[in-house]
N, C-alpha and C. Protein backbone atom coordinates (compact mmCIF):
# COMPACT_ATOMS: atom_id res chain seq x y z
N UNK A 1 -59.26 -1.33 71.51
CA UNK A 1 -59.00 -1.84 70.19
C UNK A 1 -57.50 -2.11 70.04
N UNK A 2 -57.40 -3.54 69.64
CA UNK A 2 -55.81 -4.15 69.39
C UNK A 2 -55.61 -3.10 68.07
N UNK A 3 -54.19 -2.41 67.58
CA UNK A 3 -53.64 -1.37 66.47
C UNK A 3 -52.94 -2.66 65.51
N UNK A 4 -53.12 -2.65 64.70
CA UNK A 4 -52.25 -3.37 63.74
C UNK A 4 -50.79 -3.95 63.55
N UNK A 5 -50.42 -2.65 64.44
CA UNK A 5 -48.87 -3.14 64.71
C UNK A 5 -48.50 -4.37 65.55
N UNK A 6 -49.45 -4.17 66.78
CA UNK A 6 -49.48 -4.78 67.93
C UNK A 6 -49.29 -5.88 67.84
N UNK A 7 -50.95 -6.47 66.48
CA UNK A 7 -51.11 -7.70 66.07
C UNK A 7 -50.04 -8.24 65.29
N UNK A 8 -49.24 -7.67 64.65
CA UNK A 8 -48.15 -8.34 63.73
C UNK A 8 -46.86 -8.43 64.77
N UNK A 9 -46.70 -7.41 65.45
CA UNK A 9 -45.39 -7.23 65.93
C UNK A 9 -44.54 -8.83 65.89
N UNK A 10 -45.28 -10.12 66.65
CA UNK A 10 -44.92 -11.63 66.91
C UNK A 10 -44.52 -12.11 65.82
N UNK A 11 -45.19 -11.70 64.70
CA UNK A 11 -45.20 -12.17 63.08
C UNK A 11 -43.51 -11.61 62.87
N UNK A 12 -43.25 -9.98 63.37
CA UNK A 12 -42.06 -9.47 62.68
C UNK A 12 -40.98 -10.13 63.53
N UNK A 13 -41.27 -10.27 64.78
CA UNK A 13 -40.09 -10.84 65.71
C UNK A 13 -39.39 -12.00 65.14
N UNK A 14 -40.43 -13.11 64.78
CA UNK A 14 -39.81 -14.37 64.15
C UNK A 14 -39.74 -13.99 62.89
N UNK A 15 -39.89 -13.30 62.34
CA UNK A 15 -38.97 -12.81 60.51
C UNK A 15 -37.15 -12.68 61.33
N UNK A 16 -37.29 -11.61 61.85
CA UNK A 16 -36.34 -10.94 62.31
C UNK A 16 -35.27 -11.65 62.75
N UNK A 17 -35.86 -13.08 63.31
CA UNK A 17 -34.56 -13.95 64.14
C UNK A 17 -33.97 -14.64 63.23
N UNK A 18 -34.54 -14.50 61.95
CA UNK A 18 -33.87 -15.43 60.71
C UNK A 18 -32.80 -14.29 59.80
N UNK A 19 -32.95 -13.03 60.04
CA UNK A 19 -31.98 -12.05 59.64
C UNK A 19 -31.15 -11.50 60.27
N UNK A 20 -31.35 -11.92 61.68
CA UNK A 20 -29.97 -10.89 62.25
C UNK A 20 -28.69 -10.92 61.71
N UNK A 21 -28.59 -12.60 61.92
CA UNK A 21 -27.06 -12.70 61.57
C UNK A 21 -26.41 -12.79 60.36
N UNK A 22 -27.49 -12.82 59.34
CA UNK A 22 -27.00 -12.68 57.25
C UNK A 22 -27.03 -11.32 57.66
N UNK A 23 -27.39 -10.29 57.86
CA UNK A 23 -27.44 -8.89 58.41
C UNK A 23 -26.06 -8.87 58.84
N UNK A 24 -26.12 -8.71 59.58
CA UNK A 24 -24.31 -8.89 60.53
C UNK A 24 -23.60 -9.02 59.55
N UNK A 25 -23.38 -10.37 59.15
CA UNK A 25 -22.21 -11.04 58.36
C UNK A 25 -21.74 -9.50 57.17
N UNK A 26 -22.88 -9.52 56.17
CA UNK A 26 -23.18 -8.73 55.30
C UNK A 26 -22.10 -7.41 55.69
N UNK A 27 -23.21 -6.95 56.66
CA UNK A 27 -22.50 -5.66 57.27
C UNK A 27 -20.66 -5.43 57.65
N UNK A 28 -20.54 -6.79 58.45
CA UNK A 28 -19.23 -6.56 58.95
C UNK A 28 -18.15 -6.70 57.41
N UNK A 29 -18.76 -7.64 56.54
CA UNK A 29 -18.05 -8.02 55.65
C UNK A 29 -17.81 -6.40 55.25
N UNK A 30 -18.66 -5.59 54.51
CA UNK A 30 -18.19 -4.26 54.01
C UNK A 30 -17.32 -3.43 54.90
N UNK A 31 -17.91 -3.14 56.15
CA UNK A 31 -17.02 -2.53 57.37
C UNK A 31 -16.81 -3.01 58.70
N UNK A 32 -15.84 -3.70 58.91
CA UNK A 32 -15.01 -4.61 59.78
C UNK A 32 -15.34 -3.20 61.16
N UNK A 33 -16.12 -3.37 62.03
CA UNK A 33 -16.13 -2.28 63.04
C UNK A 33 -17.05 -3.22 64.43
N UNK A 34 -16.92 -1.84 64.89
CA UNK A 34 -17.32 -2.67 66.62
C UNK A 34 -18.99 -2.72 66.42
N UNK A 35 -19.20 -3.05 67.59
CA UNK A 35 -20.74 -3.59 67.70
C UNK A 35 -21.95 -2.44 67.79
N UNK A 36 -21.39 -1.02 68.12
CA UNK A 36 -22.43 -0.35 68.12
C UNK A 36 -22.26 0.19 66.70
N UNK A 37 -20.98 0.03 66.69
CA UNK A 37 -21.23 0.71 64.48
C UNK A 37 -22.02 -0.30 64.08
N UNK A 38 -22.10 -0.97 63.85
CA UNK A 38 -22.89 -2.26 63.54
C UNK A 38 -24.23 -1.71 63.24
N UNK A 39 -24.35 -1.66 64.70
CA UNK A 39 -25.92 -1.49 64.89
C UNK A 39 -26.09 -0.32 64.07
N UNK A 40 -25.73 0.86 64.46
CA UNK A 40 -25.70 1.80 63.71
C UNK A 40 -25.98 1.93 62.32
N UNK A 41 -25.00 1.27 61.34
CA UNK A 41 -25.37 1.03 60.39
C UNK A 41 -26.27 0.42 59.84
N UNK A 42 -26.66 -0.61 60.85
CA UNK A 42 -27.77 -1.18 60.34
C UNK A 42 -29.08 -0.67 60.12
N UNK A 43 -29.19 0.26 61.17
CA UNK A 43 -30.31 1.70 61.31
C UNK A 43 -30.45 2.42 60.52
N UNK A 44 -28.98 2.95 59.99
CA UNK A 44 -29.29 3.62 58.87
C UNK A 44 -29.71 3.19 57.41
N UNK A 45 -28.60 1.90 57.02
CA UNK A 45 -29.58 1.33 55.76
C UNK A 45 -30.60 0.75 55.84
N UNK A 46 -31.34 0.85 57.04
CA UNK A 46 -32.56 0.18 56.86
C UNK A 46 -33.68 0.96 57.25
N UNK A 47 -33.06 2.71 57.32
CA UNK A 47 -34.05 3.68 57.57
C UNK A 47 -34.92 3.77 58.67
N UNK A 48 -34.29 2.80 59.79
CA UNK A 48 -34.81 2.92 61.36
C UNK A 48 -35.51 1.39 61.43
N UNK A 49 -35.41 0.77 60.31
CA UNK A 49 -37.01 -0.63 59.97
C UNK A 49 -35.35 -1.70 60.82
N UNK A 50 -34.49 -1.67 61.05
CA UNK A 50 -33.75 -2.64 61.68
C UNK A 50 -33.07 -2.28 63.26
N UNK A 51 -33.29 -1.74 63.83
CA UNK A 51 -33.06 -1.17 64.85
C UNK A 51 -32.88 -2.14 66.39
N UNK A 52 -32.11 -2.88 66.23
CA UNK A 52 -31.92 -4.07 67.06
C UNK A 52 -31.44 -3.29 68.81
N UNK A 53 -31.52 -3.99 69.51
CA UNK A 53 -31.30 -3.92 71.04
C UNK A 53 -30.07 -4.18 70.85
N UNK A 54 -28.68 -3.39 71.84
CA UNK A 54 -27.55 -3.93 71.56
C UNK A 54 -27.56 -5.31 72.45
N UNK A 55 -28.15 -5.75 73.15
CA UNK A 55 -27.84 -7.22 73.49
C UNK A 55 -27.88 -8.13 72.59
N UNK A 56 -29.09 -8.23 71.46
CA UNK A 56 -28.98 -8.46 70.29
C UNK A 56 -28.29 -8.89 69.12
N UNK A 57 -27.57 -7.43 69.15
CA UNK A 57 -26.58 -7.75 68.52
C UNK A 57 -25.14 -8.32 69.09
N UNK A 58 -25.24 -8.08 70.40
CA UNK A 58 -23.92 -9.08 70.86
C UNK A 58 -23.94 -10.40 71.28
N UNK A 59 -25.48 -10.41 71.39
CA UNK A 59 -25.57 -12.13 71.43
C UNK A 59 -24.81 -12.84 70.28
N UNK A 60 -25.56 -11.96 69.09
CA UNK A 60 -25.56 -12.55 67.31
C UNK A 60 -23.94 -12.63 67.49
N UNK A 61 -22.84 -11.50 67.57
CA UNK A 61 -21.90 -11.40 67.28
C UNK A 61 -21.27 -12.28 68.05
N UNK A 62 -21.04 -12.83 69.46
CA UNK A 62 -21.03 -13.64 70.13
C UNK A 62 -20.98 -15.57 69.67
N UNK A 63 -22.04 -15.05 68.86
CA UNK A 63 -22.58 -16.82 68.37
C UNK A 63 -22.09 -17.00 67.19
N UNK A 64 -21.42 -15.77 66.21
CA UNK A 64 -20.83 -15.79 64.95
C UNK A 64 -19.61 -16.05 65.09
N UNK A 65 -18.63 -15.13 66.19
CA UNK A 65 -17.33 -15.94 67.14
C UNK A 65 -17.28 -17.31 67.05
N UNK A 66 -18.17 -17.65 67.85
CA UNK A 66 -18.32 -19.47 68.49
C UNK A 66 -17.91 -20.03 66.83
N UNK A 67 -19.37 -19.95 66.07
CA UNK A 67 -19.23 -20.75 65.02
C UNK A 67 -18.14 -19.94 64.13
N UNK A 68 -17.10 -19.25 64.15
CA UNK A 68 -15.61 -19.55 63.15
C UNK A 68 -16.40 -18.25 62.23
N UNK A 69 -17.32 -17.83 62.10
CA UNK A 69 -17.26 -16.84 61.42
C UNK A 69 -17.09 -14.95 61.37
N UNK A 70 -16.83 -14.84 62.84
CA UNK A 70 -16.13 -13.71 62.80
C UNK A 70 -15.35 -13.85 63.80
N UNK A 71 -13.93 -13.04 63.81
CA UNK A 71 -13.02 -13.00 64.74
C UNK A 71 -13.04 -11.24 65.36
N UNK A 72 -13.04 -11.33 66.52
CA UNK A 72 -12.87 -9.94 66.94
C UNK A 72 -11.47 -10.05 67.68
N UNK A 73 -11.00 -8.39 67.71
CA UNK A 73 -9.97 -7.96 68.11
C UNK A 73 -10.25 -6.74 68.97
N UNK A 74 -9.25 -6.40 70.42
CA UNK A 74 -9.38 -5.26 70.62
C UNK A 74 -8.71 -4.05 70.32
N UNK A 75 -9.21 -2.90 69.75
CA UNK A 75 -8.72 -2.17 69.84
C UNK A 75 -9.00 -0.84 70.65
N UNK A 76 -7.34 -0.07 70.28
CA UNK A 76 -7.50 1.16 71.44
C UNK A 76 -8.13 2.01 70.65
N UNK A 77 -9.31 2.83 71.59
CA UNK A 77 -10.20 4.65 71.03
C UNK A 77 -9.60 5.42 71.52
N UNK A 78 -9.50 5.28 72.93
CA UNK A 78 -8.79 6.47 73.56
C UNK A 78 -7.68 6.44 74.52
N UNK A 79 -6.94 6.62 75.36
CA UNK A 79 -6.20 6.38 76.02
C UNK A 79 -6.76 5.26 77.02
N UNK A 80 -8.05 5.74 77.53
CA UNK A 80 -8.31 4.73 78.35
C UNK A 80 -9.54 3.33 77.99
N UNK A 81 -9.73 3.48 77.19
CA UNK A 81 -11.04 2.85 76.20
C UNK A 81 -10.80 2.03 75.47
N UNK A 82 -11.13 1.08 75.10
CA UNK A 82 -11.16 -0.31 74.02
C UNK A 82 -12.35 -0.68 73.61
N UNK A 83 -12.64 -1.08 72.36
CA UNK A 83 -13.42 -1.35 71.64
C UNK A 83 -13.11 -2.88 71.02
N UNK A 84 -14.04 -3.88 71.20
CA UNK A 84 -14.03 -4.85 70.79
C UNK A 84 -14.49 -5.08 69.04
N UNK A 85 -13.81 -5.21 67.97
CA UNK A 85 -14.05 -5.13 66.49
C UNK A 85 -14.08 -6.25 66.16
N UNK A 86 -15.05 -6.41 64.86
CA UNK A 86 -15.35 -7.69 64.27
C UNK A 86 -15.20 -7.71 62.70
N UNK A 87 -14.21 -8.72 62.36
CA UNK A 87 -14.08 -8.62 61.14
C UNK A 87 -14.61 -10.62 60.60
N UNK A 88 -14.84 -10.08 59.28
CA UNK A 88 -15.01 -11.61 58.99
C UNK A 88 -13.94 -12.58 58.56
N UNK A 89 -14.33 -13.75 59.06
CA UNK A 89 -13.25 -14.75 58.74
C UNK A 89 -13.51 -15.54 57.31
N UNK A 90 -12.60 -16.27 56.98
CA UNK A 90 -13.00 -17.09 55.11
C UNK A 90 -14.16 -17.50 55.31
N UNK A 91 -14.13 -18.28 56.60
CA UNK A 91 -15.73 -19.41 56.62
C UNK A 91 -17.00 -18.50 56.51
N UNK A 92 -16.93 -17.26 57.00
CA UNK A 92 -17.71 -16.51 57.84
C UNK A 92 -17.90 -15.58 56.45
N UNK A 93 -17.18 -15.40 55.32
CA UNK A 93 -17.31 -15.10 54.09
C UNK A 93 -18.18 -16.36 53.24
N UNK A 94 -17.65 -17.83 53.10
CA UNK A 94 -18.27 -18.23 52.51
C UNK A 94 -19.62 -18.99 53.09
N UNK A 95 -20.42 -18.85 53.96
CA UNK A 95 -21.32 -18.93 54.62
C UNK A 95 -21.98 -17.79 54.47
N UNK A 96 -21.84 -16.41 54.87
CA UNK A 96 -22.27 -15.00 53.77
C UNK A 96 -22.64 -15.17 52.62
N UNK A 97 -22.01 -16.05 51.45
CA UNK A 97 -22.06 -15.89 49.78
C UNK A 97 -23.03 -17.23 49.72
N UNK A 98 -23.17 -17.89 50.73
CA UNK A 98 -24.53 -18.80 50.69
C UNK A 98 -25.62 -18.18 50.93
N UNK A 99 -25.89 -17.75 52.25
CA UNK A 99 -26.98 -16.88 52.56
C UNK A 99 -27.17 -16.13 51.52
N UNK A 100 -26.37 -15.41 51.08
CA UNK A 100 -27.04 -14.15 50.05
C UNK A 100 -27.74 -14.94 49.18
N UNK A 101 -26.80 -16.01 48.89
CA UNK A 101 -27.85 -17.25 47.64
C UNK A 101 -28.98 -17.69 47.82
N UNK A 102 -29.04 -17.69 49.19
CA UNK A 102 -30.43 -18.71 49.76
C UNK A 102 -31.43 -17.27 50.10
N UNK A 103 -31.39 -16.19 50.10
CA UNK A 103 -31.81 -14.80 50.05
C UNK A 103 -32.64 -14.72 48.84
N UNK A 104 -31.82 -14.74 48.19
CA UNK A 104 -32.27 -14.38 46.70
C UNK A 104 -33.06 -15.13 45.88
N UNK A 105 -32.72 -16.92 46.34
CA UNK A 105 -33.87 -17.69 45.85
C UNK A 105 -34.93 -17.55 46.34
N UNK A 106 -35.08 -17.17 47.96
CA UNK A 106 -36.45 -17.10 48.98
C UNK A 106 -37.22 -15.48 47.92
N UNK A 107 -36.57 -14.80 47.66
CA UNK A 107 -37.10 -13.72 47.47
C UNK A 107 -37.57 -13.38 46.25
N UNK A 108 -37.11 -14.73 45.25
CA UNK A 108 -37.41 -14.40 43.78
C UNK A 108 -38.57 -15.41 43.89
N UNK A 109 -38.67 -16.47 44.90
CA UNK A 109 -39.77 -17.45 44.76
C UNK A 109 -40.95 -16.18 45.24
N UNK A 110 -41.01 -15.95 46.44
CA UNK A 110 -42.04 -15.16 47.21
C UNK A 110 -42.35 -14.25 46.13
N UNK A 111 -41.19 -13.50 45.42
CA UNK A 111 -42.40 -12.20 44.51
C UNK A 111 -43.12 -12.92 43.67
N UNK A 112 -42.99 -14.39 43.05
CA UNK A 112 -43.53 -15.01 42.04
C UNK A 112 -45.23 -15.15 42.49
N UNK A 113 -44.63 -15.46 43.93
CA UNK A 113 -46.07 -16.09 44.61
C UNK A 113 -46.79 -14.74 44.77
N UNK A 114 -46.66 -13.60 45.31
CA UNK A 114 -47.80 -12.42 45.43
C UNK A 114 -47.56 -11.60 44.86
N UNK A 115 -46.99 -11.88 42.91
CA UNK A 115 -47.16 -11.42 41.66
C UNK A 115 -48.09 -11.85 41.11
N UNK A 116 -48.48 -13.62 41.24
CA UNK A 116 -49.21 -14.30 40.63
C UNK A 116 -50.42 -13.95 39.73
């Protein structure tokens, strides 16, 4: 017997590829940090329900670089250690304050529809 999860899991994957990076943006915008805080955080406000692969997230962070919206820097942890950090750039802010817009319309239409 196929479990329920199983059957959706494909359904959550392609939700998921449309949030990584409003996720990201979001995130880095409040705390400018490296890629496993990232993730991290993202785990925690999302109570384990966002729990990305770090390739994942360095693809995303990677492709947010390219397109002008985040700049990373290295910095030093320990004497011998560096950490690559990501903070957001203006564009990479106002591309954020769209998404959240285009968020909020998707989400006020959808409760309308399975309020109905």
């Amino acid at each position: 017997m196929v479990k329920y999860y199983e059957m959706t899991q494909p359904y959550v994957q392609q939700l998921l590829k449309g949030v990584v990076e409003p996720l990201l943006l979001f995130i880095i915008n409040e705390l400018p940090a490296h890629g496993y805080q990232i993730a991290k955080e993202l785990d925690k406000r999302s109570q384990g329900y966002f729990e990305f692969r770090g390739s994942t997230i360095y693809s995303a962070l990677r492709r947010l670089e390219h397109e002008g919206l985040v700049l990373s820097t290295w910095q030093q942890v320990t004497q011998k250690q560096k950490r690559r950090c990501y903070e957001l750039t203006e564009k990479g802010r106002q591309i954020l304050a769209e998404r959240l817009s285009e968020w909020q319309q998707f989400y006020n239409a959808t409760s309308k529809v399975v309020s109905y």
